[in-house]
Every structure is written in C-alpha cells, then in structure tokens.
Protein backbone atom coordinates (compact mmCIF):
# COMPACT_ATOMS: atom_id res chain seq x y z
CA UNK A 1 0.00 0.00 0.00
CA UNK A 2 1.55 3.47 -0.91
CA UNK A 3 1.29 5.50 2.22
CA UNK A 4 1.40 8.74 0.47
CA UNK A 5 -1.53 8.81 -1.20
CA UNK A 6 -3.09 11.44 0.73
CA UNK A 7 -2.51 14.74 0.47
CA UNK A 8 -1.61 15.56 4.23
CA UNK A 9 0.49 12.54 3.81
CA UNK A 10 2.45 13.86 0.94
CA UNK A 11 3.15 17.00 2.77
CA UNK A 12 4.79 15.58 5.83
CA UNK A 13 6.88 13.33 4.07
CA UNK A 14 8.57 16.03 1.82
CA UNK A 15 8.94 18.25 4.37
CA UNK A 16 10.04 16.03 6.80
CA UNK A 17 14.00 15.22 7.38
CA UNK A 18 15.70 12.25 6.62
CA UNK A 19 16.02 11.24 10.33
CA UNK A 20 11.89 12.03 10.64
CA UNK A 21 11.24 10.20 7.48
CA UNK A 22 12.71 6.85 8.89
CA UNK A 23 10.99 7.45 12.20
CA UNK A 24 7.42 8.37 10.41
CA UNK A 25 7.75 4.79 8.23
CA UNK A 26 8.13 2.34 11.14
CA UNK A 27 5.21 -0.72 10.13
CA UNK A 28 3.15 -0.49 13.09
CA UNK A 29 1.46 -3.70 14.38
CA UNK A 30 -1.75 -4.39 15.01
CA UNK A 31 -4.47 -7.43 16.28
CA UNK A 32 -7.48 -7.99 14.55
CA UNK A 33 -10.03 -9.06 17.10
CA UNK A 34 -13.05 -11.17 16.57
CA UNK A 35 -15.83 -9.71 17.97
CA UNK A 36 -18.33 -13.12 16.92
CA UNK A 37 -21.12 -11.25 15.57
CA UNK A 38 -24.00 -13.51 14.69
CA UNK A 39 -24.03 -13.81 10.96
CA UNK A 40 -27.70 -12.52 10.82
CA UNK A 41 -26.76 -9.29 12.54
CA UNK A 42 -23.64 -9.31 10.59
CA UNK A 43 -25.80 -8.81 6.91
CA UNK A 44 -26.96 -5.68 8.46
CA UNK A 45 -23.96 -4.43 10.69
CA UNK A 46 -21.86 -4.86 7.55
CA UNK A 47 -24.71 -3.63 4.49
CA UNK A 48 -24.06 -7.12 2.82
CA UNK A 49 -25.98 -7.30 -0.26
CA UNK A 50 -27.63 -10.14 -1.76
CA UNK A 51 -25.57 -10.26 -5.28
CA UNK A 52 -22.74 -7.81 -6.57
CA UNK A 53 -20.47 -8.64 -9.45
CA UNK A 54 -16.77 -8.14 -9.00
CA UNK A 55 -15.17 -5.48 -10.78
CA UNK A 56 -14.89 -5.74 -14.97
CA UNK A 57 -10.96 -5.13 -14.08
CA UNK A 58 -11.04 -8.24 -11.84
CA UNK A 59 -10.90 -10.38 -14.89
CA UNK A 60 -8.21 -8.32 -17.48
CA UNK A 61 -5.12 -10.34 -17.81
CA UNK A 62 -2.09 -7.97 -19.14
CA UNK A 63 0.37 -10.54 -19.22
CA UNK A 64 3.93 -10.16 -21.49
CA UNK A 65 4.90 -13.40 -23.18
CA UNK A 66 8.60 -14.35 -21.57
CA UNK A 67 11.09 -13.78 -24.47
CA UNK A 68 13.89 -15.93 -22.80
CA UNK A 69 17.34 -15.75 -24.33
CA UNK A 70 15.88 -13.82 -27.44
CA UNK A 71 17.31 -9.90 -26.10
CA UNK A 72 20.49 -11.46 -25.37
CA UNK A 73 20.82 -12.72 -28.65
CA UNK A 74 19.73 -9.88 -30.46
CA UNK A 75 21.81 -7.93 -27.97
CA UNK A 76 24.99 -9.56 -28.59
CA UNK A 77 24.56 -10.10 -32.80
CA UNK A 78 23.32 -6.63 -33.36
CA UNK A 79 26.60 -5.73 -31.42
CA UNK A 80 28.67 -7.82 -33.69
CA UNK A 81 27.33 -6.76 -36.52
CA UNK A 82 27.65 -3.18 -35.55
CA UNK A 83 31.56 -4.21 -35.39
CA UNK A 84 31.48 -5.76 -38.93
CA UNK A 85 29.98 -2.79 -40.40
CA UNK A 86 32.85 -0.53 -39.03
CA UNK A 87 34.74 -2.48 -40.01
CA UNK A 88 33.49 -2.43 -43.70
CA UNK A 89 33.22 0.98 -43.80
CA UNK A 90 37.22 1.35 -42.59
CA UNK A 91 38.47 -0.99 -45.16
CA UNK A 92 36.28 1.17 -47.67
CA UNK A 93 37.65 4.65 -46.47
CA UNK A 94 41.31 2.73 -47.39
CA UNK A 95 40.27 1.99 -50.20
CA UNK A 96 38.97 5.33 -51.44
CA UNK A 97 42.16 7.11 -50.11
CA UNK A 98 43.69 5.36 -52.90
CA UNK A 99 42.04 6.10 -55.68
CA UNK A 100 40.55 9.63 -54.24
CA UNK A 101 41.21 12.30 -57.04
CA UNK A 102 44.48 15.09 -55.98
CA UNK A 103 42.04 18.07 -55.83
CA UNK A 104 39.84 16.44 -52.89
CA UNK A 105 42.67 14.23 -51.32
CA UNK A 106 42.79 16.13 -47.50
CA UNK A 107 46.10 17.41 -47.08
CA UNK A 108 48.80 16.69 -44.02
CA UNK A 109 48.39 18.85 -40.56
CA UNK A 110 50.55 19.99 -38.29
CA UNK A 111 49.71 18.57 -34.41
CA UNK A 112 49.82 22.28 -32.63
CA UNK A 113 50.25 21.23 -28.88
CA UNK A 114 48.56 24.41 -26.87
CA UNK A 115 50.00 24.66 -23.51
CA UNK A 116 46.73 27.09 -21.49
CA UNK A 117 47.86 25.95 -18.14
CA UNK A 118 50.65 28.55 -16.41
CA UNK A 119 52.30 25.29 -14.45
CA UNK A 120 52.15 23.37 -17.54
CA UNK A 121 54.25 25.67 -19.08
CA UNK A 122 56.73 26.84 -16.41
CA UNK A 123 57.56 22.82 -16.73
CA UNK A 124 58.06 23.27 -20.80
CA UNK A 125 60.25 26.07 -20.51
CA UNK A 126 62.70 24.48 -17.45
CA UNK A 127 62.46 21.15 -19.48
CA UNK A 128 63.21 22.82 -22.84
CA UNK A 129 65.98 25.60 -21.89
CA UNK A 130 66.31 24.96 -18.09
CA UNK A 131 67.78 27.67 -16.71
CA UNK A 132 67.76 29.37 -12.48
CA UNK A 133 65.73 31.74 -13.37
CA UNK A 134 63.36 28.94 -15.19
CA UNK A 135 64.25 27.17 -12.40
CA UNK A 136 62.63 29.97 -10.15
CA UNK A 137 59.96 30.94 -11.79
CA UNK A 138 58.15 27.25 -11.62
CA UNK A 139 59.01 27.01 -8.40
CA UNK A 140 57.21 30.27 -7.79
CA UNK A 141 54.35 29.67 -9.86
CA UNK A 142 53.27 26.33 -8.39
CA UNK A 143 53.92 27.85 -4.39
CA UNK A 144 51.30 30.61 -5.54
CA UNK A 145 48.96 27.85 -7.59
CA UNK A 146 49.12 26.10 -4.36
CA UNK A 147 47.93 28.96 -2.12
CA UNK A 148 45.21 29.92 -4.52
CA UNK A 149 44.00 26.21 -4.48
CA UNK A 150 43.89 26.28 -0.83
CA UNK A 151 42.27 29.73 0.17
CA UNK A 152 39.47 28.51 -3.33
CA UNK A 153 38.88 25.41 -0.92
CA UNK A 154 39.03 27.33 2.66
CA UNK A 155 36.15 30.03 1.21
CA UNK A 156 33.94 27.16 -0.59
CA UNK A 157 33.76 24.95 2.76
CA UNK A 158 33.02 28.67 4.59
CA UNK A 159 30.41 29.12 1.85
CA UNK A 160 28.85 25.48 1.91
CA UNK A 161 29.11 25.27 5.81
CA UNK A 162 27.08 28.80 6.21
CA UNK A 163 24.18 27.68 3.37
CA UNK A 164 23.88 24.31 5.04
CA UNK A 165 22.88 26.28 8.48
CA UNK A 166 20.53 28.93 7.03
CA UNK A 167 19.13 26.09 5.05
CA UNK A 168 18.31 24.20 8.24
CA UNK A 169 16.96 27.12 9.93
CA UNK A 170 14.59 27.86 6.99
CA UNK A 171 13.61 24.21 7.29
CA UNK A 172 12.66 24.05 11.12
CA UNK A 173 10.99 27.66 10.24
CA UNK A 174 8.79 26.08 7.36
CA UNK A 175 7.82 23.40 9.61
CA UNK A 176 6.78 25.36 12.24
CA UNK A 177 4.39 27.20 9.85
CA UNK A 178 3.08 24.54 8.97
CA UNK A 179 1.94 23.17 12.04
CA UNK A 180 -0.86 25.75 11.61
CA UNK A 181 -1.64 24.70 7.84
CA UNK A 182 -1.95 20.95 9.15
CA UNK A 183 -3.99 21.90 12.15
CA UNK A 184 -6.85 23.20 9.16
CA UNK A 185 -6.45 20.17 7.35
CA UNK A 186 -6.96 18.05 10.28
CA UNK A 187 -10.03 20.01 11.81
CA UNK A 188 -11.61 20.55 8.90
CA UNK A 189 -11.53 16.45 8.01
CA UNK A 190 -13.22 16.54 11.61
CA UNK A 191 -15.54 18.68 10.89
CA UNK A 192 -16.64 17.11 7.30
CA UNK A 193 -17.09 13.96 9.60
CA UNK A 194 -19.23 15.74 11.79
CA UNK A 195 -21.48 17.31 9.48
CA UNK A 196 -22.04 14.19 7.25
CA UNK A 197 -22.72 12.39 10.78
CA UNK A 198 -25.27 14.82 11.46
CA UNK A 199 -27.20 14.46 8.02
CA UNK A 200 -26.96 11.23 7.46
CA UNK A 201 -28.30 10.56 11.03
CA UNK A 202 -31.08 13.19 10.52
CA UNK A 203 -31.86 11.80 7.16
CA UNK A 204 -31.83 8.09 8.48
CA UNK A 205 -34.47 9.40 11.80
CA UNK A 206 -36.58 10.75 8.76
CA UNK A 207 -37.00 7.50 6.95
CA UNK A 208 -37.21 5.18 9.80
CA UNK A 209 -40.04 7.64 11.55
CA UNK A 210 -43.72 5.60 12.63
CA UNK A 211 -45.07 7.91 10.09
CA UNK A 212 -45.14 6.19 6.81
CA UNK A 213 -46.40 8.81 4.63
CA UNK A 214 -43.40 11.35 6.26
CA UNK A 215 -40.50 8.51 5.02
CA UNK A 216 -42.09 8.26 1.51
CA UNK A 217 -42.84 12.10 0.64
CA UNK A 218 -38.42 12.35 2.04
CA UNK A 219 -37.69 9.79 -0.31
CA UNK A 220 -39.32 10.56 -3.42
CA UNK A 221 -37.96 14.35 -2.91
CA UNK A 222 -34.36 12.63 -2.26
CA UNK A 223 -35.00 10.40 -5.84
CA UNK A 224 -36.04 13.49 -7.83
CA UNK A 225 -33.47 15.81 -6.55
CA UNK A 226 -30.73 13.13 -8.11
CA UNK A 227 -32.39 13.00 -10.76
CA UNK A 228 -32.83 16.58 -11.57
CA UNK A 229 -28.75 16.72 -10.98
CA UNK A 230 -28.37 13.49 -13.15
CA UNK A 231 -29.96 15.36 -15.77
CA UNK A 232 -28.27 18.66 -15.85
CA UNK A 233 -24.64 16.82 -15.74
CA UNK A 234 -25.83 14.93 -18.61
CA UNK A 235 -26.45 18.06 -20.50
CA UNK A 236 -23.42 19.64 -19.07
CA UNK A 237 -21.39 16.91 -20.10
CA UNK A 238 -22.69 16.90 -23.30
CA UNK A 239 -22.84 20.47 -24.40
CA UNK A 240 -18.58 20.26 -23.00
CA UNK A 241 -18.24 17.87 -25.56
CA UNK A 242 -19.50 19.54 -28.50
CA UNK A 243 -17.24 22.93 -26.99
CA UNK A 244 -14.32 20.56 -26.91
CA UNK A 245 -14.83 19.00 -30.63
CA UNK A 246 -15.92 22.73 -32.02
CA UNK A 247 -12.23 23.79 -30.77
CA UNK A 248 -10.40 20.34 -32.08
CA UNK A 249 -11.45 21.25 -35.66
CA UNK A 250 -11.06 24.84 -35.03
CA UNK A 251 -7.75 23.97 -33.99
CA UNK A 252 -6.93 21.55 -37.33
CA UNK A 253 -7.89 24.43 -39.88
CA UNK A 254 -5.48 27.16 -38.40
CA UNK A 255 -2.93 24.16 -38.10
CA UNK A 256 -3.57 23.27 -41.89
CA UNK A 257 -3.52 27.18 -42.86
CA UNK A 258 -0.62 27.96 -40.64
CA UNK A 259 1.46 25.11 -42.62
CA UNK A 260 0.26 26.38 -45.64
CA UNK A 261 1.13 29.78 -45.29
CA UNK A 262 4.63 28.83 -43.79
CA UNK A 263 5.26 26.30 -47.13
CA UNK A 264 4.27 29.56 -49.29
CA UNK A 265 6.35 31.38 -47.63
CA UNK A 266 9.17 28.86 -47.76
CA UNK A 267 8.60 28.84 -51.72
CA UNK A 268 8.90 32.04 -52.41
CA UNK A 269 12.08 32.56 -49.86
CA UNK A 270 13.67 30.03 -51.99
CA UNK A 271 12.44 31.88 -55.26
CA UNK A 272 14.12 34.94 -54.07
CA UNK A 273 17.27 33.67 -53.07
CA UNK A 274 17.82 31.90 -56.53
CA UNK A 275 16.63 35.56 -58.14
CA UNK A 276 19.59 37.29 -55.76
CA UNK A 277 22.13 34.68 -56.77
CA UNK A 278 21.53 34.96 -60.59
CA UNK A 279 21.93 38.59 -59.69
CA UNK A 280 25.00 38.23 -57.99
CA UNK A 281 26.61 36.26 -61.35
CA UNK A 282 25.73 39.17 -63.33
CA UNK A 283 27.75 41.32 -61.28
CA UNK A 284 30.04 39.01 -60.77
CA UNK A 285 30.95 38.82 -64.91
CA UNK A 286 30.60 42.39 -64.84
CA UNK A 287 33.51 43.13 -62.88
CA UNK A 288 35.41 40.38 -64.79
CA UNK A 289 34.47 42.04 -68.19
CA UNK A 290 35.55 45.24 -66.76
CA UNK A 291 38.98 43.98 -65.37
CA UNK A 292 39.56 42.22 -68.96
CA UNK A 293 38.83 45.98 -70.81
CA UNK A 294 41.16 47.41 -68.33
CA UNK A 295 43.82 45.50 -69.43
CA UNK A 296 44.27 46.54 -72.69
CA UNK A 297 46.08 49.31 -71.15
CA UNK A 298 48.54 47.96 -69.32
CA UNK A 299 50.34 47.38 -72.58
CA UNK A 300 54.43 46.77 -72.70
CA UNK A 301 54.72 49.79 -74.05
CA UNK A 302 52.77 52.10 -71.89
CA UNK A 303 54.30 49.73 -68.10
CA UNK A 304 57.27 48.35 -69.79
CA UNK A 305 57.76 44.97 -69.81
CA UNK A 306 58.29 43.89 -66.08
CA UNK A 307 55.31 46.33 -65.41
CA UNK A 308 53.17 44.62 -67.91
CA UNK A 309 54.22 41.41 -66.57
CA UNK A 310 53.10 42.46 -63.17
CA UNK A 311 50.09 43.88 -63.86
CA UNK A 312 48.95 41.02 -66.15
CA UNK A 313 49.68 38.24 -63.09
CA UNK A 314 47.55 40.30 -60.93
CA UNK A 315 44.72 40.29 -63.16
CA UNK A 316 44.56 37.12 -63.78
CA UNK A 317 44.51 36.35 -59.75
CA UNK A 318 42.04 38.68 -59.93
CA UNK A 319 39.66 37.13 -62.83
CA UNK A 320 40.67 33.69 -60.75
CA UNK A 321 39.49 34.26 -57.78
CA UNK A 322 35.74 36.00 -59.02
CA UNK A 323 35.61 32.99 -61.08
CA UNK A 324 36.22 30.95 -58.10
CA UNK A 325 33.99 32.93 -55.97
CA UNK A 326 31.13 32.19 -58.13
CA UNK A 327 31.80 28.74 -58.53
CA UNK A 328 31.94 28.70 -62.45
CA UNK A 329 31.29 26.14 -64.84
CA UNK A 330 34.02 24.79 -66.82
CA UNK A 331 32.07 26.73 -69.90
CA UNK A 332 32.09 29.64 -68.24
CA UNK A 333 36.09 29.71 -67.35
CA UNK A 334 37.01 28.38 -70.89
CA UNK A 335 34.69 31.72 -72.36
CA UNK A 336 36.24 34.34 -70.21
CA UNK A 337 40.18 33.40 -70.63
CA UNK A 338 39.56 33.20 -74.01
CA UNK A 339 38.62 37.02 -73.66
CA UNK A 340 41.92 38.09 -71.91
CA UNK A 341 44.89 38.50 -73.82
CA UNK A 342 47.77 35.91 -73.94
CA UNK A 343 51.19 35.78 -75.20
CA UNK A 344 50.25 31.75 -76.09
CA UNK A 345 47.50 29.25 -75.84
CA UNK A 346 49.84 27.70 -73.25
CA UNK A 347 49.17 30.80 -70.82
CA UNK A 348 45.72 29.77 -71.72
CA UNK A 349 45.26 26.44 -71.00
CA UNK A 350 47.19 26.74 -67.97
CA UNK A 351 44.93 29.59 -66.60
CA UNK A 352 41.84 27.42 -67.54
CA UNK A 353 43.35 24.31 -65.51
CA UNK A 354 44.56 26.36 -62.68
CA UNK A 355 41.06 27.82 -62.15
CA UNK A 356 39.10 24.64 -62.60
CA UNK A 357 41.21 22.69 -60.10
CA UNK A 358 40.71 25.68 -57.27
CA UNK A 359 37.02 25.32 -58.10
CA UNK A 360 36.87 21.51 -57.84
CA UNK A 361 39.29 20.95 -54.75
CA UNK A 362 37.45 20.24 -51.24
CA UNK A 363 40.21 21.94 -48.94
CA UNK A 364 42.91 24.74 -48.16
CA UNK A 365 46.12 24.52 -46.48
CA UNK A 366 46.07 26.62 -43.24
CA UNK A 367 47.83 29.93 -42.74
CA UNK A 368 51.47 29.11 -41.40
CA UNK A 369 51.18 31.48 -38.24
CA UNK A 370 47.80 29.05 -37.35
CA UNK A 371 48.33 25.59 -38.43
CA UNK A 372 52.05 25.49 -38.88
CA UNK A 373 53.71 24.10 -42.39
CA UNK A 374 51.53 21.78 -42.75
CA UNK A 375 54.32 18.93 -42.27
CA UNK A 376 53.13 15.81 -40.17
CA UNK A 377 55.44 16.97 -36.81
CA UNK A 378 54.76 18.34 -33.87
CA UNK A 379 54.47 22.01 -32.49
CA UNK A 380 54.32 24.27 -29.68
CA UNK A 381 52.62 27.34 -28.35
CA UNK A 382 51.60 28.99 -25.77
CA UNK A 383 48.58 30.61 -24.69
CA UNK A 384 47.83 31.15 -21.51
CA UNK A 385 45.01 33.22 -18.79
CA UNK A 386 45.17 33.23 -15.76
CA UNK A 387 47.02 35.23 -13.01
CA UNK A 388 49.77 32.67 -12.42
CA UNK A 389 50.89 33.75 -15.96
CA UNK A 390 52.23 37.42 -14.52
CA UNK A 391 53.95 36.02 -11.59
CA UNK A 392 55.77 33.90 -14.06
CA UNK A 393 56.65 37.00 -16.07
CA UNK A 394 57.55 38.71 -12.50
CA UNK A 395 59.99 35.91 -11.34
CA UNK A 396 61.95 35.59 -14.35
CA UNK A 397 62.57 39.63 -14.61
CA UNK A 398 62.00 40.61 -10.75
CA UNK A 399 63.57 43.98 -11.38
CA UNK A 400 61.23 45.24 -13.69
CA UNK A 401 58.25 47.15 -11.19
CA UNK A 402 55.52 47.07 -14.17
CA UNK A 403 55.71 43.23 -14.01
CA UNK A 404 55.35 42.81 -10.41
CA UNK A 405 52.39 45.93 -10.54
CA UNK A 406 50.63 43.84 -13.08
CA UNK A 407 50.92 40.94 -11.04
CA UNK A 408 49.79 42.34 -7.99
CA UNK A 409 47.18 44.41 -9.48
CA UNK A 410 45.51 41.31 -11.13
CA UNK A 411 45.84 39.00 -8.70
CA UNK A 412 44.07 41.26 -6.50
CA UNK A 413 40.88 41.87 -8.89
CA UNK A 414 40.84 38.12 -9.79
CA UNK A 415 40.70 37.27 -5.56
CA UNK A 416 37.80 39.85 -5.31
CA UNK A 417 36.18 38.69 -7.47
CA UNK A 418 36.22 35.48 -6.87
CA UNK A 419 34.89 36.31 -3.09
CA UNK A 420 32.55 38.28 -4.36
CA UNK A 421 31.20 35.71 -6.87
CA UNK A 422 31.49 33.08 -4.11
CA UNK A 423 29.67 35.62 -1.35
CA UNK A 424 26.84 36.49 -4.02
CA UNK A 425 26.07 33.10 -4.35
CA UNK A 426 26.19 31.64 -1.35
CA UNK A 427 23.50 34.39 -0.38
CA UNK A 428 21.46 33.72 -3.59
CA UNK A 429 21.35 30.02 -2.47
CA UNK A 430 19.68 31.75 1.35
CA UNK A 431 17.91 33.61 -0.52
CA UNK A 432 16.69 30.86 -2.92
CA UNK A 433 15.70 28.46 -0.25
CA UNK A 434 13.71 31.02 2.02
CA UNK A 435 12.33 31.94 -0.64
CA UNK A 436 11.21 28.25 -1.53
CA UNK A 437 10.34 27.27 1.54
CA UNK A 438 7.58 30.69 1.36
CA UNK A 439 6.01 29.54 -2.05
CA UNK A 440 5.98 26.11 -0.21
CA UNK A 441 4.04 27.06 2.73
CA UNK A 442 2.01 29.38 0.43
CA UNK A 443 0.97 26.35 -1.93
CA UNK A 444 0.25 24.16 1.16
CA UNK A 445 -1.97 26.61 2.41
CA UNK A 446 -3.76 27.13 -0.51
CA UNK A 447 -4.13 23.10 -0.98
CA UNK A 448 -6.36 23.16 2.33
CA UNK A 449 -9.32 23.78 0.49
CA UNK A 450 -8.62 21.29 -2.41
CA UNK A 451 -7.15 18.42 -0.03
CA UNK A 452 -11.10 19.19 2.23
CA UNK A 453 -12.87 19.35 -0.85
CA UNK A 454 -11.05 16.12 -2.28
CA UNK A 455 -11.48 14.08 1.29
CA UNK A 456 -15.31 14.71 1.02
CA UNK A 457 -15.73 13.73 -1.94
CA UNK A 458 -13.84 10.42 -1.24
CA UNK A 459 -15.84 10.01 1.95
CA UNK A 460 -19.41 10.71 0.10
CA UNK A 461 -18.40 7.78 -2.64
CA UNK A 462 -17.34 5.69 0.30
CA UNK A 463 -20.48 5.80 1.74
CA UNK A 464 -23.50 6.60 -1.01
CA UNK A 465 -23.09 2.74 -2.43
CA UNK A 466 -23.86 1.89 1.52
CA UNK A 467 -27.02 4.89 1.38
CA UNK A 468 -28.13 3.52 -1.62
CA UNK A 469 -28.31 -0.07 -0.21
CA UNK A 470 -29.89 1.25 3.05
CA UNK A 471 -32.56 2.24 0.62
CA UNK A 472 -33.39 -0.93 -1.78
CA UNK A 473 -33.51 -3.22 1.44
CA UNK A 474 -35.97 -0.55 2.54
CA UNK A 475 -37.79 -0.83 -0.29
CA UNK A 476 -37.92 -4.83 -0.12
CA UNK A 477 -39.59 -4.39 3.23
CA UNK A 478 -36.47 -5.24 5.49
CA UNK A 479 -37.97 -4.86 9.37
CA UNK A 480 -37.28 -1.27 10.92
CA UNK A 481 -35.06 -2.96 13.79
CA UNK A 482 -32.57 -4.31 11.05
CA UNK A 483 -32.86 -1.10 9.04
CA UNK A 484 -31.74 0.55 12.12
CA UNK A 485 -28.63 -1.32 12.41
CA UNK A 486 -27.72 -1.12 8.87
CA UNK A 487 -27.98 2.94 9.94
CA UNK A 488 -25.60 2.53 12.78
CA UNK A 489 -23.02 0.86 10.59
CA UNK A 490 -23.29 3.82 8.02
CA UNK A 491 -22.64 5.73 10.68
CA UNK A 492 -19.74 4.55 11.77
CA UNK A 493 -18.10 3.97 8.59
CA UNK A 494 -18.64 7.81 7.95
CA UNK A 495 -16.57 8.56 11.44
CA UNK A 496 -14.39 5.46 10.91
CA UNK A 497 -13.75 4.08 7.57
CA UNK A 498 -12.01 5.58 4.79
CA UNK A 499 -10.78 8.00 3.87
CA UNK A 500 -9.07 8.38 7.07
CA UNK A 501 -7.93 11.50 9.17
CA UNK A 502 -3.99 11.28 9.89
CA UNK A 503 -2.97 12.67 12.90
C-alpha cells in the first residue's frame, strides 16, 4: 500500500527530514479481534448485499509473453554486426584514399600542442631551456597555484558550511508554519465527519419515523433531486463535448492554414534567393568584363615589360578568384580566358586548368602562423590566462616594477572577485531556499481547500453505495429494527472508515 496517497500525507513526508522520514515509516502492528457477531446481525452491521459482481478489471489479464534468451541474442549479434559494419566501412575509407582524385585528397596537418595551463608551461620552458631563473619561476608559480587552491577550498567549505545552516533554519521555520496549515487540514476532516454524521443521522431518523407517509414524501424528494442533478450533468457533459470538438477542428484548420502559409512562404524565400544569386553572377561577370577591358592598357609599351608582366599576373589572380567565388562552370572559365589577352594558348590552358582545379578541390592549407607548415610533426605554443601567468613573467625579470604591478594588481581583482562571486552566491542560495520554503508554505496553504474538498468527496463515494443499499432493502420491506442497524453501521463507517484523518 503506498502510504502517500493522501494529500496531508504527501506533505509531511517532503517536508520532513531524513532522520523524521525513517521514524514516520516504522510498520506499526496491530491485532485484529473477533468480535463473533452472529451472521444474521452481521448482513446488516456490515450492508451485505444479496448479489454484486466483482469489478470488470477483476478479470483483465495484461500478461507479457517471456522472451527468454531472445534480447540477449539480439543484444549480442546486433553488437557484432555493428563491429562488422565498421569495419566495412574502414576498409572502404582505405580503399577510397587510394584512388581519391588530388584536388579532394585532404592534405597533411601539423599537431599544434597548446599549452593554457601557467604550471604546464613553467615545466616546458625548465624542461626545454632549463635555466635558475626557469628554475625559479616554476618554483614560484606552483607555491602561488598552491595557495590559490587552498584559500578557493578554505572560502567554498566557509560558503557550503554557512548555506547548510541557514538552510536548516529555513527548514525548522517552514515546519513550524506549517503546524498551523496541518492543524486546518486536520479540523476541517473533523468537521466534514461531523457534518455528514449529522445528516446522514437526521436523514436516516426521517425515513425510519412511525409515520409512513413522512419517510415516503423524504424519499421521493431525495430520488427526484438526483435526478434533476443526473440530468443537468448529462447536459453539461454533453454540451462540453461539442465545446471541446468545435475547438479540435477549429484547432486543425489554423494548423492546416498555418502550414500552408509557412510552405508559401518557404517557396517564395527560396524563389528569391535563386533571383539574388543569378543577380549576384551578373555582377560578378561584370567586374570580370571590366577587369579584362582594363587591361588593354597595361600594354608593354605604356608599363614596360616587367610592369606589364606584373600587372597582367595580378589580373589574372584577380579574374581567378571572381571565377572561383562564383563557382563557375568549366564553360564559363574556358569563355572568359579566351577574352583576356595571352602571349600563347599555353598561358591559356594553364589559366583554364589552374582555375578549374581551385574550383573543384574540397580543402585549403592553413595559414602558417595558425596551423604550422603543414608537415606531419609536432608544435608548440603557448597561450595562456590566468594570473599565475604574470607572476611567471615577475619571477623571471624581478627587477622590472611594471611586471610585479601587473601581477599584484591582477591578482588582487581576480581574488575579489572570486569572493565576491562566491559571497553572491552563497547568499542567492539563502535567498533561494527562504524563498522556496515561502512559495511552499504558500501552496500548502492554498491546498487546504482542495485536499477538504477532495477528502469529502472520497468520503461521500465511500459511503453513497452503503445509502443507496440502506434504501433498496428498505424498499424490499427489510424490518425497521434491522434497518436501524444497517444505519448505525453507516454511521460509523462515515466517522471510521475511509478515507481516514492522519494525525
């Protein structure tokens, strides 16, 4: 049985402690005593009636057929075969390697070893050119490291130690409010107990009163007041269902337009990109057209010949790289070097090729301050941040003041503001809980009403099957004397049975 089914019961147990928790979970034990009522007393004591089915839910079997070794084996070949397909596709990748075509072949890279750690490299540089004042340095830098570690731990213990205190003195606070919001819950289960007690057992003196007529006229106004309630649900219920529907469909067509609208939209996005690249072509060849008319003056005789030279190279870089830039078609490189103006068809073709095989190729070779030569070897740099890095600087030139005024300088921002990062947050996590622990006590209070409301309604389904019961052996003439006793036990299943009041 889950024990926190209740309401009230949910609230203790997450506000509880760990140490209250085990206590509040203890199995109790109990003895069921026999109290030998005779079974003909016991039919009305206990309401039994003559014939009730069991429950349609009795009889649903939602069993899963065993599957035995079959996961394992599934398990264990998919993984294999998962191992043979990498496998495949390895030996492929080989395989393409070979016969992949020079423009898209990916070229060699340098392995750049970044060294961002200040210790890391005070070790590199007393390893590569070891030195005293290497020497020193390191030395230096890992005392300070060591002291920064140290006085980081010292102020995040301080921190966690003083939120773990507030945090229990929020706690005890919380659950000292809400000994006042349990106290409602409690008396107001009480008093729902109460007040059904007191109508059912002025309902039940109506019916069993000497006068018949009295009993009938309460019961037929009891019948047609359900009825009259039966009857406006029904149209309730059904006029919330044609609401509900009416807003489904509603729902569907502004779905269905939305989509529509959004795939228009989509289309003509698409149109006007393709519109804006054919425009960007156009201008593309225009500048090429207008680079190939200025070249007809850059003549040998009007530059010289080394200027001519020059000037023709750098057009042709130029022409290159718009061609590149807007990825032409071998049609449309062949067309415009036929335009410029070569010494041979050699120049030609080798423009054309030159072009075409910048176009086709996948990659670049990085920039040699960034990725190195592009050799397969190893290199090293530096980049570090963090303070350590100026009392490094500091120990290896001690004389120089702006070194050691850098170092102090930072050092002492980057220890502010670490304690004021660590201060600011240790209060926001105060702050935080007290403030959780107030919407807490605020949402329990507010659930007062909802856990009453939801206890009544539990206790009124627990007990109209036993009313209604009460009634039909009534109606099949059952003797006033037994009718009474069936009363008493409604009775005290309203103040005793469930749902029950925790204390």
């Amino acid at each position: 049985m889950n024990i926190y089914q209740d309401l009230e019961a949910q609230r203790l147990h997450r506000n509880q402690t760990r140490t209250q928790i085990k206590t509040s979970n203890l199995v109790k034990e109990g003895v069921l005593v026999n109290s030998n009522v005779p079974l003909n007393d016991s039919y009305n004591s206990m309401l039994i009636s003559d014939s009730v089915e069991m429950p349609n839910k009795l009889y649903e079997r939602n069993t899963k057929k065993e599957k035995g070794l079959l996961p394992i084996a599934a398990a264990t070949t998919g993984f294999m075969g998962l191992v043979a397909a990498g496998t495949a596709l390895l030996a492929k990748s080989a395989k393409d390697t070979v016969e992949v075509d020079l423009a898209k072949k990916l070229p060699s890279m340098t392995r750049n070893v970044c060294i961002n750690e200040e210790i890391n490299q005070a070790i590199y540089r007393m390893v590569a050119s070891p030195s005293k004042k290497a020497t020193k340095a390191m030395l230096g830098v890992a005392a300070i490291s060591s002291m920064g570690f140290m006085g980081k731990t010292f102020c995040d213990g301080f921190r966690d130690v003083w939120v773990k205190k507030k945090e229990a003195d929020i706690h005890k606070n919380l659950q000292e409010n809400l000994i006042a919001v349990e106290t409602q819950s409690f008396a107001g289960k009480l008093q729902i107990n109460r007040s059904l007690l007191a109508e059912k057992a002025k309902e039940f003196s109506k019916v069993l009163a000497e006068n018949p007529e009295t009993a009938e006229n309460f019961k037929s106004h009891h019948i047609h007041f359900k009825s009259n309630k039966s009857k406006d649900t029904s149209n309730k219920k059904q006029k919330s269902s044609f609401l509900k529907n009416l807003g489904y469909f509603a729902l569907g067509a502004v779905s269905l337009a939305a989509i529509a609208g959004f795939g228009y939209i989509s289309m003509k996005n698409i149109r006007k990109s393709v519109s804006s690249m054919k425009e960007g072509r156009e201008k593309v060849k225009e500048s090429i057209n207008f680079i190939i008319e200025s070249m007809k003056n850059h003549s040998a005789e009007t530059l010289g010949v080394e200027g001519h030279n020059e000037a023709k190279k750098l057009n042709s870089n130029n022409i290159k790289n718009l061609l590149v830039s807007m990825d032409a078609t071998p049609e449309e490189v062949a067309e415009t070097a036929k335009k410029m103006h070569w010494h041979n068809d050699e120049q030609q073709k080798e423009f054309i090729e030159d072009t075409l095989f910048t176009i086709r190729k996948s990659t670049e070779k990085a920039n040699s301050a960034l990725g190195g030569s592009g050799e397969d070897r190893n290199t090293f740099y530096s980049h570090v941040n963090d303070y350590t890095a100026f009392f490094y600087n500091w120990m290896l030139d001690s004389s120089n003041k702006q070194f050691k005024s850098l170092f102090l300088g930072i050092t002492g921002a980057t220890a502010a503001t670490y304690l004021g990062k660590t201060a600011g947050e240790a209060i926001k996590d105060v702050q935080v809980k007290k403030y959780n622990a107030e919407t807490e006590l605020s949402l329990q209070q507010r659930l007062v009403a909802t856990e009453l409301r939801n206890f009544k309604s539990k206790k009124e389904a627990s007990i109209q099957p036993l009313c209604d019961e009460f009634y039909r052996q009534k109606d099949n003439g059952k003797p006033k004397e037994e009718l009474k006793v069936m009363a008493d036990s409604i009775l005290g299943e309203i103040k005793n049975g469930p749902p029950y009041v925790y204390s």
